[in-house]
Protein backbone atom coordinates (compact mmCIF):
# COMPACT_ATOMS: atom_id res chain seq x y z
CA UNK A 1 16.34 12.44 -59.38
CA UNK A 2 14.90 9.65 -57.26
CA UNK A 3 17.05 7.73 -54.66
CA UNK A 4 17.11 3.88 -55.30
CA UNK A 5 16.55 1.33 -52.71
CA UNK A 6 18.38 2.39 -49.29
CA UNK A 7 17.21 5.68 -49.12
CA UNK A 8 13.62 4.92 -50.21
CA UNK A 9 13.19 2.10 -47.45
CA UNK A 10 14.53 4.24 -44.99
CA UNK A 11 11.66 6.91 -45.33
CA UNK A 12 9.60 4.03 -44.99
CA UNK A 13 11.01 2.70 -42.49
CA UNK A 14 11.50 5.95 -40.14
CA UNK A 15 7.27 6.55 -41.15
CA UNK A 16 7.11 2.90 -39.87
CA UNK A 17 8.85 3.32 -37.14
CA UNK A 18 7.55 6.82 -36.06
CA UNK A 19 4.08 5.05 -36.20
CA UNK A 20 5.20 2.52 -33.35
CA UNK A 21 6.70 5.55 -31.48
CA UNK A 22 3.15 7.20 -31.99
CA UNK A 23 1.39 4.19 -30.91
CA UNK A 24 4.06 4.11 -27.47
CA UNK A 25 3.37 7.81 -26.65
CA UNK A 26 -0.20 6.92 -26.80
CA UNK A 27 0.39 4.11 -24.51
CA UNK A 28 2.88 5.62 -21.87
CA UNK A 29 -0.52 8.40 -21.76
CA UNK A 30 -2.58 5.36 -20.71
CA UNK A 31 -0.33 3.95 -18.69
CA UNK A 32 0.16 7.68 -16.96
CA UNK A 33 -3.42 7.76 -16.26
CA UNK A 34 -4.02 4.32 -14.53
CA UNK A 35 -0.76 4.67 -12.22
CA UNK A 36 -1.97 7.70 -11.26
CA UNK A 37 -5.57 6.78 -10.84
CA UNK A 38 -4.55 3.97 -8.90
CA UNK A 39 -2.06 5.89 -6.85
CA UNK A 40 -4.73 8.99 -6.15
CA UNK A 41 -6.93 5.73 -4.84
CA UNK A 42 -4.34 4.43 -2.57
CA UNK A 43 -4.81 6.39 0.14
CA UNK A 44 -1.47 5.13 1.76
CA UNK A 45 0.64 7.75 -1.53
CA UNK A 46 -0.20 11.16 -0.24
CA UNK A 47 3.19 12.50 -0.76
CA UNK A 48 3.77 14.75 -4.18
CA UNK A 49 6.36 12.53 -4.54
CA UNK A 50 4.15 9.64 -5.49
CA UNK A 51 2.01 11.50 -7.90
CA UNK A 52 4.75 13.01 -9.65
CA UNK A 53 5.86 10.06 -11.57
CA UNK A 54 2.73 8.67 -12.97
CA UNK A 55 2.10 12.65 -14.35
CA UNK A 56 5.64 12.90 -15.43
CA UNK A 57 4.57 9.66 -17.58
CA UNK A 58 1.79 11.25 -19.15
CA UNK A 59 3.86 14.16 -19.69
CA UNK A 60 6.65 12.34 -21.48
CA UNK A 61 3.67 10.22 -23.52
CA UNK A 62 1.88 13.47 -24.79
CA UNK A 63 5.55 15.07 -25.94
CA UNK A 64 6.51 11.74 -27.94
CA UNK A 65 3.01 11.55 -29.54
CA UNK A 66 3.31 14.33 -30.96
CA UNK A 67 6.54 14.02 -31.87
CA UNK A 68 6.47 11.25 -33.25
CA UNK A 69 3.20 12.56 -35.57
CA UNK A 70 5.86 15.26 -37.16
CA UNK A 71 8.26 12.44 -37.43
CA UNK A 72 5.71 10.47 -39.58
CA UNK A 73 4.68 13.81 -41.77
CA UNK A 74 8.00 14.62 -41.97
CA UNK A 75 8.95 11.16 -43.53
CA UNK A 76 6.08 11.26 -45.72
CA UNK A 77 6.76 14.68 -47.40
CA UNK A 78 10.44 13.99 -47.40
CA UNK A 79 10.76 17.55 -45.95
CA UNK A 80 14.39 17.94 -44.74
CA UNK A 81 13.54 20.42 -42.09
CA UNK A 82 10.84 18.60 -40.70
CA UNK A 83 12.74 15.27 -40.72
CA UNK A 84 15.97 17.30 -38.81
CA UNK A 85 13.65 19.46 -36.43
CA UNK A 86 11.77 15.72 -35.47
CA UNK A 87 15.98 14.42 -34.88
CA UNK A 88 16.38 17.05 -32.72
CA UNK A 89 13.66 17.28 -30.72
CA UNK A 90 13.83 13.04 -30.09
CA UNK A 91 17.28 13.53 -28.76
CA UNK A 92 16.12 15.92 -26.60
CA UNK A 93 13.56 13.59 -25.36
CA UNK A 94 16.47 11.06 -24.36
CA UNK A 95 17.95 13.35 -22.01
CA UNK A 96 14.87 13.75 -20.34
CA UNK A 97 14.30 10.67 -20.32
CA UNK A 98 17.15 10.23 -18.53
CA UNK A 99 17.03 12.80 -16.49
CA UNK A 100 13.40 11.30 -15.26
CA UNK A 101 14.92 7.61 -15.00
CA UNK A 102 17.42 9.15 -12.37
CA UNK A 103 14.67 10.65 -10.56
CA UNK A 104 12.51 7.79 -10.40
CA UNK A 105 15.55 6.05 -9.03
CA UNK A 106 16.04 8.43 -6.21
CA UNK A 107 11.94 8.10 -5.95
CA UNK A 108 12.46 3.97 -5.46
CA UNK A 109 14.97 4.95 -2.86
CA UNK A 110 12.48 6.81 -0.83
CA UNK A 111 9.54 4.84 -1.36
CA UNK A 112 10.06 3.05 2.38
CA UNK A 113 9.29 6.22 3.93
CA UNK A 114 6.44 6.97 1.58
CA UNK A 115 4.49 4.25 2.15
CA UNK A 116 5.54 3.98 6.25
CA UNK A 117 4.31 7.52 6.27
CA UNK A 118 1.37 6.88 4.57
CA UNK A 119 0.53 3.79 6.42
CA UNK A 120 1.11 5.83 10.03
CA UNK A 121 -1.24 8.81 8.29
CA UNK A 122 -3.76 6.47 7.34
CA UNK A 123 -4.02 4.24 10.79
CA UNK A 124 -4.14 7.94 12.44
CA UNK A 125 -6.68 9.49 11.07
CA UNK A 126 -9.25 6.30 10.94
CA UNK A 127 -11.64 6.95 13.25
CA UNK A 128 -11.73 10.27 12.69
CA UNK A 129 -11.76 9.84 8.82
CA UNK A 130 -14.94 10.35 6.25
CA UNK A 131 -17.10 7.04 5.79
CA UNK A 132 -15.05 7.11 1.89
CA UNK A 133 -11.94 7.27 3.71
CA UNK A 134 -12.30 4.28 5.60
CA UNK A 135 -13.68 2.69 2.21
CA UNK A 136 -10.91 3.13 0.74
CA UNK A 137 -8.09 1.37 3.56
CA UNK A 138 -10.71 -1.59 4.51
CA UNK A 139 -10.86 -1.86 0.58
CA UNK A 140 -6.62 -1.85 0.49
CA UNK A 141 -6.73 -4.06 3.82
CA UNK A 142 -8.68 -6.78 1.92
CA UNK A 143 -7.25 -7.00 -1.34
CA UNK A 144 -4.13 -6.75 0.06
CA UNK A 145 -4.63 -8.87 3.12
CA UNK A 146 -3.15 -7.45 5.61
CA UNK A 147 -3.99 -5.40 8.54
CA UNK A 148 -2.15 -1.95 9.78
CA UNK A 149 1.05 -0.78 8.40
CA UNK A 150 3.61 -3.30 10.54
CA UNK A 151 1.05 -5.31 12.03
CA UNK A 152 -2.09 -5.89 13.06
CA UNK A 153 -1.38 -4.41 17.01
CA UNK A 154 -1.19 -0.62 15.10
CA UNK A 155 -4.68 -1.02 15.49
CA UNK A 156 -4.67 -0.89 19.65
CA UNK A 157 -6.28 2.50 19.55
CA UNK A 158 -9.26 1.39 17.10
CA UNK A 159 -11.68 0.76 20.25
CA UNK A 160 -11.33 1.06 23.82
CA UNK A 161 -10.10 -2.50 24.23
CA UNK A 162 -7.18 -2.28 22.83
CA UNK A 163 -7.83 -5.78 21.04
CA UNK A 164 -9.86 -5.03 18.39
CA UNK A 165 -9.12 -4.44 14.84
CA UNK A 166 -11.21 -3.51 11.59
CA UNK A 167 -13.54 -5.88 10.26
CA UNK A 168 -11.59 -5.97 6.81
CA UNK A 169 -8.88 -7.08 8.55
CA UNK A 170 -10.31 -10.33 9.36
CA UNK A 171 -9.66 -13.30 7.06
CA UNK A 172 -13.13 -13.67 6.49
CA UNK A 173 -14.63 -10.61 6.56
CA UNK A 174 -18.24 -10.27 8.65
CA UNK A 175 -19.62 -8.00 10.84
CA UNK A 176 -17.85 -7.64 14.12
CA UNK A 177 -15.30 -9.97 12.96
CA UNK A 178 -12.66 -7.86 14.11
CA UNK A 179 -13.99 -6.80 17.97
CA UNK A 180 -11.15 -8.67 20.15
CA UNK A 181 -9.19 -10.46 17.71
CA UNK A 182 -6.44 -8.71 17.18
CA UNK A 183 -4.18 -11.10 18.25
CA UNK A 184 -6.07 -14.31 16.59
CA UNK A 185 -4.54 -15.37 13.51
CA UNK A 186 -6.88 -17.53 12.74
CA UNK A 187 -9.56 -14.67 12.23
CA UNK A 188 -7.22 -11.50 11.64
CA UNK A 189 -4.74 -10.93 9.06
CA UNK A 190 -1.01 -10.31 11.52
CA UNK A 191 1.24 -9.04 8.66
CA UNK A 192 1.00 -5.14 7.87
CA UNK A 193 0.49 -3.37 4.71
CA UNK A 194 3.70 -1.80 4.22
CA UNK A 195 5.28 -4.71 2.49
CA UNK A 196 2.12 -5.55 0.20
CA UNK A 197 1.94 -1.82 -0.75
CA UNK A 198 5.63 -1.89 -1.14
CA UNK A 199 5.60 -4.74 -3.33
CA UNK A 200 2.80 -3.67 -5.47
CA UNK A 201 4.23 -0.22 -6.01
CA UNK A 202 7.56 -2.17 -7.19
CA UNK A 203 5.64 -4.22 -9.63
CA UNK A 204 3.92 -1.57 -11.06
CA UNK A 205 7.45 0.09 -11.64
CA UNK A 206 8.66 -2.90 -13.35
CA UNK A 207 6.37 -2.68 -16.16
CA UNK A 208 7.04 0.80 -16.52
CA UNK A 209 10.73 0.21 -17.29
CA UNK A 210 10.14 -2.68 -19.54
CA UNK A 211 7.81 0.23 -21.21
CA UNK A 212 10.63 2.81 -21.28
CA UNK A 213 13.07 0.30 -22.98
CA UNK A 214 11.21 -0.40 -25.63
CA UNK A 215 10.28 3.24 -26.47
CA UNK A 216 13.92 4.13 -25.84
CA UNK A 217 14.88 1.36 -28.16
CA UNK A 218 12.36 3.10 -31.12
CA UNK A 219 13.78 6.40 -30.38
CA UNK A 220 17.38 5.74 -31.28
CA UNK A 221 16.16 3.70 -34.25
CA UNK A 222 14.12 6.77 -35.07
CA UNK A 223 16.68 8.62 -35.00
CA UNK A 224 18.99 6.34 -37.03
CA UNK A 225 16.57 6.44 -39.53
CA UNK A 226 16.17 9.93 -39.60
CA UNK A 227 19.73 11.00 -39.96
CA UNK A 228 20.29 8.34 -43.01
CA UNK A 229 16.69 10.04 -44.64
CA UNK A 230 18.36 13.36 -43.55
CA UNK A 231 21.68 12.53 -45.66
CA UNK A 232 20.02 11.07 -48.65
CA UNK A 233 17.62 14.35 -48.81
CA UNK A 234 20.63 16.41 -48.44
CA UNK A 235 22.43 14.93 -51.57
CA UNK A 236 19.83 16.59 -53.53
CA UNK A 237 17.63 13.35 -54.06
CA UNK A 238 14.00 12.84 -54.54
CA UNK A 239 12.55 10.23 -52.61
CA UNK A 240 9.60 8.54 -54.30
């Protein structure tokens, strides 16, 4: 016996639906892999801490695409088991969710000392660091524009001097542009890198909240949708 209207648009709906929440797992993957690309560049995020969130990302994105690929089979062959196992397991995915949206909070909490201790780590080991290594931090001191992890006198030790910086912290960067200008703003950069990085790293984590709302907002529509599909199969109905 078919179901009229109501139920019928809901199994349309939750397929619908469940293709969005597809299409958002594959995203949060994407999104996974660039944060952590970017952080694994930054050579100021060595702590597991850092790299635990972007992979917990992908994580969460490969779990709700495939999820959400039941979900849409499920729907589609109207199979009540399928359709209750896919309620179930998106539930589940909201605590975790949860559970990770907690831990990323404690993670903003300690991102001060992350990137101090990064900063310190990467001023350190400078001189004594591979030519890629020192790529990579006159690459962050330029884009960012800044120069040490406080300011630009963290660089005392860089030559015998004491007054010399990095070339890419100078505001216009040529060769030898930093040798005893440490102290000249009108050549060197005098703001560290710890608030740029800081500020960056908060961005990024902006975007991937306004991410996680949205795909939290499909997954309890999902799973509206899936208990009203659930009911109407239940009844003894054939959805068409």
């Amino acid at each position: 016996m078919a179901v009229e209207g109501g139920v019928k648009c809901v199994k349309f709906l939750l397929f619908f639906f469940n293709f969005l929440f597809w299409l958002c797992g594959l995203a949060l993957i994407v999104l996974g892999i660039l944060v952590q690309v970017a952080l694994h560049n930054n050579v100021v995020i060595k702590n597991a801490s850092g790299s635990a969130t972007p992979l917990a990302i992908i994580v969460v994105g490969v779990i709700i695409f495939f999820i959400a690929f039941f979900g849409c089979c499920g729907a589609w062959k109207e199979s009540y088991c399928m359709v209750t196992t896919f309620a179930i397991l998106l539930s589940l995915i909201i605590i975790i969710e949860v559970a990770a949206a907690i831990a990323g909070y404690v993670f903003r909490g300690k991102l001060n000392n992350i990137v101090r201790d990064g900063l310190k780590e990467m001023i350190t080991n400078y001189n004594n660091g591979t030519e890629e290594f020192r790529k990579s931090v006159d690459k962050m001191q330029e884009d960012l524009k800044c120069c040490g992890a406080n300011a630009s006198t963290d660089w005392s030790f860089f030559k015998a001097d004491g007054n010399s910086v990095p070339d890419s912290c100078c505001k216009n960067v040529t060769v030898g542009c930093g040798s005893g200008s440490m102290r000249d703003s009108a050549k060197v950069y005098q703001q560290g890198c710890q608030v740029a990085v800081e500020e960056l790293l908060k961005k990024n984590t902006l975007w991937v909240i306004v991410a996680a709302l949205v795909i939290a907002f499909l997954q309890i529509m999902g799973i509206v949708f899936a208990c009203v599909l659930m009911r109407g199969i239940r009844s003894g109905y054939e959805v068409m």
